[in-house]
C-alpha atoms as a PDB file:
ATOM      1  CA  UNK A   1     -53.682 -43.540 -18.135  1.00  0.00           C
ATOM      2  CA  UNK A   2     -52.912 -43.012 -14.614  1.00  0.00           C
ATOM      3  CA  UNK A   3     -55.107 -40.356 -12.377  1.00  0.00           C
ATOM      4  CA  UNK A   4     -51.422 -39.094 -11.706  1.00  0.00           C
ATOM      5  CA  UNK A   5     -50.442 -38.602 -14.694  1.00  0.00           C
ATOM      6  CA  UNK A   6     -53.626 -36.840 -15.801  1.00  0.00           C
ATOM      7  CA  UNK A   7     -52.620 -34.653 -12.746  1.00  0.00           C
ATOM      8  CA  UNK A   8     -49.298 -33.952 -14.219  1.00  0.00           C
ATOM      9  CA  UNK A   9     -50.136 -33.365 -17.398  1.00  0.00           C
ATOM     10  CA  UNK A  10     -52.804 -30.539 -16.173  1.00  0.00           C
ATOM     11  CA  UNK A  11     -50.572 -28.494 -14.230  1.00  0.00           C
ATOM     12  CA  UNK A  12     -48.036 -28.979 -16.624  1.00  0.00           C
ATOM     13  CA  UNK A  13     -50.421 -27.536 -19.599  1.00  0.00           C
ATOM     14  CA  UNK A  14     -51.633 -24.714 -17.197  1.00  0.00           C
ATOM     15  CA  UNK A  15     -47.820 -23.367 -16.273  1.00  0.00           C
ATOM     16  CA  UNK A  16     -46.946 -23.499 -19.674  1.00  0.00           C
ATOM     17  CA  UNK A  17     -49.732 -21.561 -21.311  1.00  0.00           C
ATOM     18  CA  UNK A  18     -50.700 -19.542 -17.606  1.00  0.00           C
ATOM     19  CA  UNK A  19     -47.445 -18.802 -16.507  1.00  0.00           C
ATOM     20  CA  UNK A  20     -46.441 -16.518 -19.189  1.00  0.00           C
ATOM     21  CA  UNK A  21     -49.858 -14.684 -18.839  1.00  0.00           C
ATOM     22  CA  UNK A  22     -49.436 -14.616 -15.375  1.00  0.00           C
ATOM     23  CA  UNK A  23     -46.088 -13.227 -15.386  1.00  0.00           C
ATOM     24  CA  UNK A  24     -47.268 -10.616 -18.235  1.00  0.00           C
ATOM     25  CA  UNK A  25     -50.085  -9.368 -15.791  1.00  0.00           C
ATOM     26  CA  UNK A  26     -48.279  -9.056 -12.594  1.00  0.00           C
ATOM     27  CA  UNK A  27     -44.870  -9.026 -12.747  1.00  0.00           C
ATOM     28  CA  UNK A  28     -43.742  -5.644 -13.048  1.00  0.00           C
ATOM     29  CA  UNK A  29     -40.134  -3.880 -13.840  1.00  0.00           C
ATOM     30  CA  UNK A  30     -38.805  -0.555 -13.498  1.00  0.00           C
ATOM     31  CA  UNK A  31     -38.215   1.662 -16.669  1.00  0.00           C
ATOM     32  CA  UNK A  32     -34.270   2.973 -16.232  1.00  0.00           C
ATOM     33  CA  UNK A  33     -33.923   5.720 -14.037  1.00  0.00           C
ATOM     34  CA  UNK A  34     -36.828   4.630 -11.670  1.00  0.00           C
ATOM     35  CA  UNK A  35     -37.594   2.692  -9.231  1.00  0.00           C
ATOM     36  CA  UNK A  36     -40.027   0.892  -7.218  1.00  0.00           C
ATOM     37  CA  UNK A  37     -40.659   0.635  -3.268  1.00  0.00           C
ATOM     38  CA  UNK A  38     -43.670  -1.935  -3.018  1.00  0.00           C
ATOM     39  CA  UNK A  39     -45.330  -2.368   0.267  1.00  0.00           C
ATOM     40  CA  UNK A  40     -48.108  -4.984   1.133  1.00  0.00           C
ATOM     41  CA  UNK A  41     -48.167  -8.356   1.546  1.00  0.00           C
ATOM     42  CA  UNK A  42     -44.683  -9.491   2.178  1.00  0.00           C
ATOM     43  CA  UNK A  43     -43.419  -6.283   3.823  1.00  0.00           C
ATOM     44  CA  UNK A  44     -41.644  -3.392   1.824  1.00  0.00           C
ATOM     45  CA  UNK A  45     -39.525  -4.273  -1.094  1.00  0.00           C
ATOM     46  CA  UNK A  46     -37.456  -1.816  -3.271  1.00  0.00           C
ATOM     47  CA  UNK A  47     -37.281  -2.657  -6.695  1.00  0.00           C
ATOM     48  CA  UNK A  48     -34.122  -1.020  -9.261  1.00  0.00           C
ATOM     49  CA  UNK A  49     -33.494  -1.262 -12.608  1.00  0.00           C
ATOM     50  CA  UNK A  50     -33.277  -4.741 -13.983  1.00  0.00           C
ATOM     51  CA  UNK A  51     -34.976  -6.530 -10.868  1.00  0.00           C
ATOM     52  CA  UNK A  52     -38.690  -6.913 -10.701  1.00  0.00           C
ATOM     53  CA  UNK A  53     -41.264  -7.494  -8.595  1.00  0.00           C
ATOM     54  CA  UNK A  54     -44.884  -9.652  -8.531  1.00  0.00           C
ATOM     55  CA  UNK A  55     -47.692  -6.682  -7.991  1.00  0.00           C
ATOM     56  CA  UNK A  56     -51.296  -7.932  -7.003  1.00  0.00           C
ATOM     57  CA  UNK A  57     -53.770  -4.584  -7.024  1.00  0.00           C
ATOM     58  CA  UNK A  58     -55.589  -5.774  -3.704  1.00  0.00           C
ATOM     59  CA  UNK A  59     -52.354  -7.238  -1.986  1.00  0.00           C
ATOM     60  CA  UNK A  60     -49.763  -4.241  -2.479  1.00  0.00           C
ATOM     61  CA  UNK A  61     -49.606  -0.872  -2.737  1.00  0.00           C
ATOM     62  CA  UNK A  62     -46.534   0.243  -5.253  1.00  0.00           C
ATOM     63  CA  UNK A  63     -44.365   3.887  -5.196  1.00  0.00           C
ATOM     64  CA  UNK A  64     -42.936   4.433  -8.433  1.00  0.00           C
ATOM     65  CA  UNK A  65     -40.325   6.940  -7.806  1.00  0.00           C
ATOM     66  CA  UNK A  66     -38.329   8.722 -10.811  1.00  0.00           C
ATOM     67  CA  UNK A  67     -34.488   9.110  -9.953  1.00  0.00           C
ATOM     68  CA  UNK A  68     -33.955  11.579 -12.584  1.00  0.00           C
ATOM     69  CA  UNK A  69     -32.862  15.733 -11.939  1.00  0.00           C
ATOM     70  CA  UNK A  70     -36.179  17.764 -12.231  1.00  0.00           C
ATOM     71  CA  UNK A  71     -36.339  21.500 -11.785  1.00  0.00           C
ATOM     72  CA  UNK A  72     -38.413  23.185  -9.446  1.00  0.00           C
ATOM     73  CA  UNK A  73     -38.779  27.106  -9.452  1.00  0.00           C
ATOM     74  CA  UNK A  74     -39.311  29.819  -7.161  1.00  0.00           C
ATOM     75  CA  UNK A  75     -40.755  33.345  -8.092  1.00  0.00           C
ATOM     76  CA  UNK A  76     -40.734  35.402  -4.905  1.00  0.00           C
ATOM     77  CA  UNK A  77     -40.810  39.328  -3.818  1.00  0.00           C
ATOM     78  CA  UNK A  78     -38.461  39.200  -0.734  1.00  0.00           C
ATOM     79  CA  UNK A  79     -37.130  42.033   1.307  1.00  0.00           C
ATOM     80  CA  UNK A  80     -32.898  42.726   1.254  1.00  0.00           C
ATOM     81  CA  UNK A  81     -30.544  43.309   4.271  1.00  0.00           C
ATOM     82  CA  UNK A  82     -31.135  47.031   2.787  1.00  0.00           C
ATOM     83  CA  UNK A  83     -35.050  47.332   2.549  1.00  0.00           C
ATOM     84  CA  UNK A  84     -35.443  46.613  -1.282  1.00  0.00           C
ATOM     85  CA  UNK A  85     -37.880  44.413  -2.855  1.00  0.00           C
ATOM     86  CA  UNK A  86     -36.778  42.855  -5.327  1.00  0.00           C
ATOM     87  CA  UNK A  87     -38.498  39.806  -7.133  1.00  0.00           C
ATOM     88  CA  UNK A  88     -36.524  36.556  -7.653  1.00  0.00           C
ATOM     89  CA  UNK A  89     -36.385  33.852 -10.139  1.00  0.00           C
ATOM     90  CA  UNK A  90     -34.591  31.000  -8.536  1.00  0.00           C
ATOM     91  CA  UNK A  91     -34.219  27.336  -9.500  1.00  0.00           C
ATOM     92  CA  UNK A  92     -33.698  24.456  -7.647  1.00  0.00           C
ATOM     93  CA  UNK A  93     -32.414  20.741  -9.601  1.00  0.00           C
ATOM     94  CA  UNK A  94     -33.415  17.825  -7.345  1.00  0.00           C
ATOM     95  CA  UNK A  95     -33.234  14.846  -7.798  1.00  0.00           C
ATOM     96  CA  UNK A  96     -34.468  11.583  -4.925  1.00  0.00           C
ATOM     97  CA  UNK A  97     -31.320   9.665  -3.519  1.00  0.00           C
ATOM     98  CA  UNK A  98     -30.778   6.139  -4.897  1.00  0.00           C
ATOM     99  CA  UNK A  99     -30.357   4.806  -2.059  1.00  0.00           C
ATOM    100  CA  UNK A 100     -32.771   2.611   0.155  1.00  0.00           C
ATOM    101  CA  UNK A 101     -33.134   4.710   3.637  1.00  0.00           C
ATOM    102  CA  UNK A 102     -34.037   7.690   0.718  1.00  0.00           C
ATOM    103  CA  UNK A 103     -36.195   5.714  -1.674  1.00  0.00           C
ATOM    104  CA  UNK A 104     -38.230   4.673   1.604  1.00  0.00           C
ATOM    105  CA  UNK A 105     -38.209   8.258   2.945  1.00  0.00           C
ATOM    106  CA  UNK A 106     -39.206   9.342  -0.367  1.00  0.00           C
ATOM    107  CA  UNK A 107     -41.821   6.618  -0.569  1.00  0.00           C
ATOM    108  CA  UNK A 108     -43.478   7.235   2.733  1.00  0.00           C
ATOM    109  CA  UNK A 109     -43.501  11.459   2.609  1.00  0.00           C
ATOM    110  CA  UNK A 110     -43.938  11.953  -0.831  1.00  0.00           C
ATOM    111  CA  UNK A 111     -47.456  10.217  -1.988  1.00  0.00           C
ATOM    112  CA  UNK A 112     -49.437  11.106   0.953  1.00  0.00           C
ATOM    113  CA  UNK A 113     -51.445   8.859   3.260  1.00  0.00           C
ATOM    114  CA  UNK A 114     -52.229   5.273   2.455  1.00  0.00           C
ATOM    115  CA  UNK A 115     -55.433   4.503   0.719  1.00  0.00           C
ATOM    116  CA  UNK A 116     -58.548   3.347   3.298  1.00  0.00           C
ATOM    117  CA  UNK A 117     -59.146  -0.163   2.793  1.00  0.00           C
ATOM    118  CA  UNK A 118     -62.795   1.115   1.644  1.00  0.00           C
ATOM    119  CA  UNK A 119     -62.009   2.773  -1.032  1.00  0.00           C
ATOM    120  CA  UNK A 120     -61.161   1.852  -4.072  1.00  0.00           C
ATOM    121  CA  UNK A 121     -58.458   3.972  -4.973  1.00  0.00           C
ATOM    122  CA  UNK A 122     -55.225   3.566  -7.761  1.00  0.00           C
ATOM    123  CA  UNK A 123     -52.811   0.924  -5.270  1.00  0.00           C
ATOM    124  CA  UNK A 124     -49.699   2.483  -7.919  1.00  0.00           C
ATOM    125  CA  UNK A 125     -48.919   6.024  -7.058  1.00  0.00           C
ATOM    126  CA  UNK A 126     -46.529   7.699  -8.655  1.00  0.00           C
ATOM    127  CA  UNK A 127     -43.919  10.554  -7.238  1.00  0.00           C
ATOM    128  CA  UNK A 128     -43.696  13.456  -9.721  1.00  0.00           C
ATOM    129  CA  UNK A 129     -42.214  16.692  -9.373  1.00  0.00           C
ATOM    130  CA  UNK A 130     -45.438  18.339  -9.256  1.00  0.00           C
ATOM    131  CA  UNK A 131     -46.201  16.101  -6.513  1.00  0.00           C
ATOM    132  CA  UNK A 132     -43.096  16.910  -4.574  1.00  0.00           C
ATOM    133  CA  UNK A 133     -43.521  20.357  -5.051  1.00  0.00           C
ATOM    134  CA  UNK A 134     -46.720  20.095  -2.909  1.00  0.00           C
ATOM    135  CA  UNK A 135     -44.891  19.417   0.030  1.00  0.00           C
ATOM    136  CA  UNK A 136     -41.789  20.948  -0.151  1.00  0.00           C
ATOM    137  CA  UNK A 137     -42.633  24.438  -2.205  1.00  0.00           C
ATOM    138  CA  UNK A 138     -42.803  26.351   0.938  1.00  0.00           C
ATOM    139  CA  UNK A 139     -39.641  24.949   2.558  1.00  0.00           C
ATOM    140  CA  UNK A 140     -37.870  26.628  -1.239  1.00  0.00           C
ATOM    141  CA  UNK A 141     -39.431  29.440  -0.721  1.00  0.00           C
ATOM    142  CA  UNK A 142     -38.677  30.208   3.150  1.00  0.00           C
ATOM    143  CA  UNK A 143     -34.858  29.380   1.988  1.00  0.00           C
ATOM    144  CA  UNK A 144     -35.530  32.034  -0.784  1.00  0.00           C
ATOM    145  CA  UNK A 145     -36.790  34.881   2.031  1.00  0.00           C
ATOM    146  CA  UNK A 146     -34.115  34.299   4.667  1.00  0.00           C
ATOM    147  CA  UNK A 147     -30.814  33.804   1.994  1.00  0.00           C
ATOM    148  CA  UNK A 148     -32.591  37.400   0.669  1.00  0.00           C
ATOM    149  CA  UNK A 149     -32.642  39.198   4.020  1.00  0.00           C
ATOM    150  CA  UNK A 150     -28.974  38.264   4.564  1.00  0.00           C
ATOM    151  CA  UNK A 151     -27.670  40.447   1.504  1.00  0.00           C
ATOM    152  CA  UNK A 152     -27.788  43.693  -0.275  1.00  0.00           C
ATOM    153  CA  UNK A 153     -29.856  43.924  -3.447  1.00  0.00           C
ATOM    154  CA  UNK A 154     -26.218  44.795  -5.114  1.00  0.00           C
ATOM    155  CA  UNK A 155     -24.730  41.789  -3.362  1.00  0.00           C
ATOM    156  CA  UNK A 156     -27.619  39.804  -5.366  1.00  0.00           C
ATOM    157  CA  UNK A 157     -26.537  41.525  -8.564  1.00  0.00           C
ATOM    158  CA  UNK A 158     -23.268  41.161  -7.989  1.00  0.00           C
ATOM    159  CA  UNK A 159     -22.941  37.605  -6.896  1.00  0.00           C
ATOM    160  CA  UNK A 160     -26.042  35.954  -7.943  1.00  0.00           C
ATOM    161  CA  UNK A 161     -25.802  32.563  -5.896  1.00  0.00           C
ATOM    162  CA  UNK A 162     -23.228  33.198  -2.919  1.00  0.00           C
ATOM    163  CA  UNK A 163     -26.109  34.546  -0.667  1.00  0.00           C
ATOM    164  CA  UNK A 164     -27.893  31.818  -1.331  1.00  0.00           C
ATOM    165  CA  UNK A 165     -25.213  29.219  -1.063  1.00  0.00           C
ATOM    166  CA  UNK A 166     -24.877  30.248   2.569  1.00  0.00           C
ATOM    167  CA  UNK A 167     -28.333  28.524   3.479  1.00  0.00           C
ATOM    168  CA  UNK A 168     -28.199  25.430   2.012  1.00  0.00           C
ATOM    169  CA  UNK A 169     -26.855  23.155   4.346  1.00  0.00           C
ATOM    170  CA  UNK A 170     -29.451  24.258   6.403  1.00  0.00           C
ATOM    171  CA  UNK A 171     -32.075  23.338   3.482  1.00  0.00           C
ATOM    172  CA  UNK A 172     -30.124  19.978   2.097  1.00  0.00           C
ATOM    173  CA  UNK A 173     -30.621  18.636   5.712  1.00  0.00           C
ATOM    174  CA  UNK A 174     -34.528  19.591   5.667  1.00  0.00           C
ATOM    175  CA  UNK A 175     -34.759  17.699   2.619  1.00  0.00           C
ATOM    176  CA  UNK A 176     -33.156  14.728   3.043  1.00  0.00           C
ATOM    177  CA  UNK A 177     -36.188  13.553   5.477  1.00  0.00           C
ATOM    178  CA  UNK A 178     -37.978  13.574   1.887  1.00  0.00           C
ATOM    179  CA  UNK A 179     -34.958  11.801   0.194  1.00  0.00           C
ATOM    180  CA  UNK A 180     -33.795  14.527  -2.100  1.00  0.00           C
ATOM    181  CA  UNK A 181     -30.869  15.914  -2.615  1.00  0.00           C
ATOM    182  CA  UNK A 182     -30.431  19.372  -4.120  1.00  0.00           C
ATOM    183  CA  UNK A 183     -27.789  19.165  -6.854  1.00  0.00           C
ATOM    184  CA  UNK A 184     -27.413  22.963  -7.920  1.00  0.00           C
ATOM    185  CA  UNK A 185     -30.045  26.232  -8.207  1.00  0.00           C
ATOM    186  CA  UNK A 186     -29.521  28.833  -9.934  1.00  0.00           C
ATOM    187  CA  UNK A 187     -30.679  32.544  -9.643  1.00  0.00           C
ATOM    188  CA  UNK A 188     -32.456  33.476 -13.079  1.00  0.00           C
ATOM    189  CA  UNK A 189     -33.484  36.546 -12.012  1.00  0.00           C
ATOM    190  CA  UNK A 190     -33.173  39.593  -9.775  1.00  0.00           C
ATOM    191  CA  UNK A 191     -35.521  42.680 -10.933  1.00  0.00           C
ATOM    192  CA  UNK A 192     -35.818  45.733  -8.541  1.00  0.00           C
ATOM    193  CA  UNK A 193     -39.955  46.258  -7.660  1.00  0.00           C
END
């Protein structure tokens, strides 16, 4: 037997039995309705359903964004055009853009600042809605305060989201730095105080 065959037959062997281990370790997929934006070692990549990506921990650092509608609520005391103070319940659905300027938006805003090379921290992070809530809470709730002091506490009663309505281009275009896209809210509750 030739040295060149021994060769062959070695990294022959070694595909076959450590490429499927290989590919089982670090070759990761989306679930549907997520997706990936992986950044590292050959510049930022954004990964969708039924593509996948190779993930090394120390090489790449990996987003793994959900795509799916998640509620986020708002329980404020605000002051009406008239001088009540009522409490609201109001709901906002949002959902992150499938698209790639919003997926990298989402990506960069969303998780916080980049692990320090030192430390040792998780290089998958993943953007949940309690996690977007963090940043963006406040934003919900300052939309909550001014669409309040532009009505009457019967105008609330009477036409639960039209007030509101008013505001949100105003709040869309705030959120679309994030990525997200508001696709209704509702008003659950108005109760005098």
């Amino acid at each position: 037997m030739s040295p060149e065959f021994i060769q062959a037959a070695l990294i022959g062997f070694l595909l076959t039995f450590a490429g499927p281990y290989l590919r089982r370790k670090f070759y990761m997929r989306p679930l549907s309705g997520e997706a990936f934006v992986r950044v590292g070692l050959g510049g930022l990549r954004i990964v969708r359903e039924r593509e996948g990506c190779w993930f090394f921990n120390h090489l790449h650092i990996l987003n793994q964004i959900s795509l799916h509608t998640f509620r986020l609520s708002v329980t404020q005391r605000v002051i009406t055009r008239d001088l009540r103070e009522p409490t609201l319940d109001v709901s906002f659905f949002i959902r992150v853009l499938d698209h790639d300027d919003s997926l990298r938006s989402a990506a960069r805003s969303l998780t916080g600042d980049p692990p320090l090379q030192s430390q040792r921290a998780n290089p998958i992070r993943t953007i949940t809605p309690s996690s977007i809530a963090r940043v963006i809470q406040t934003r919900l709730e300052t939309h909550v305060r001014i669409g309040a002091a532009s009505a009457t506490f019967e105008q609330m009663l009477s036409n639960e989201v039209h007030w509101l309505l008013e505001w949100l281009p105003q709040l869309s275009g705030d959120l679309s730095h994030y990525g997200l896209v508001i696709e209704t809210m509702t008003v659950d509750r108005v109760s005098s105080g």
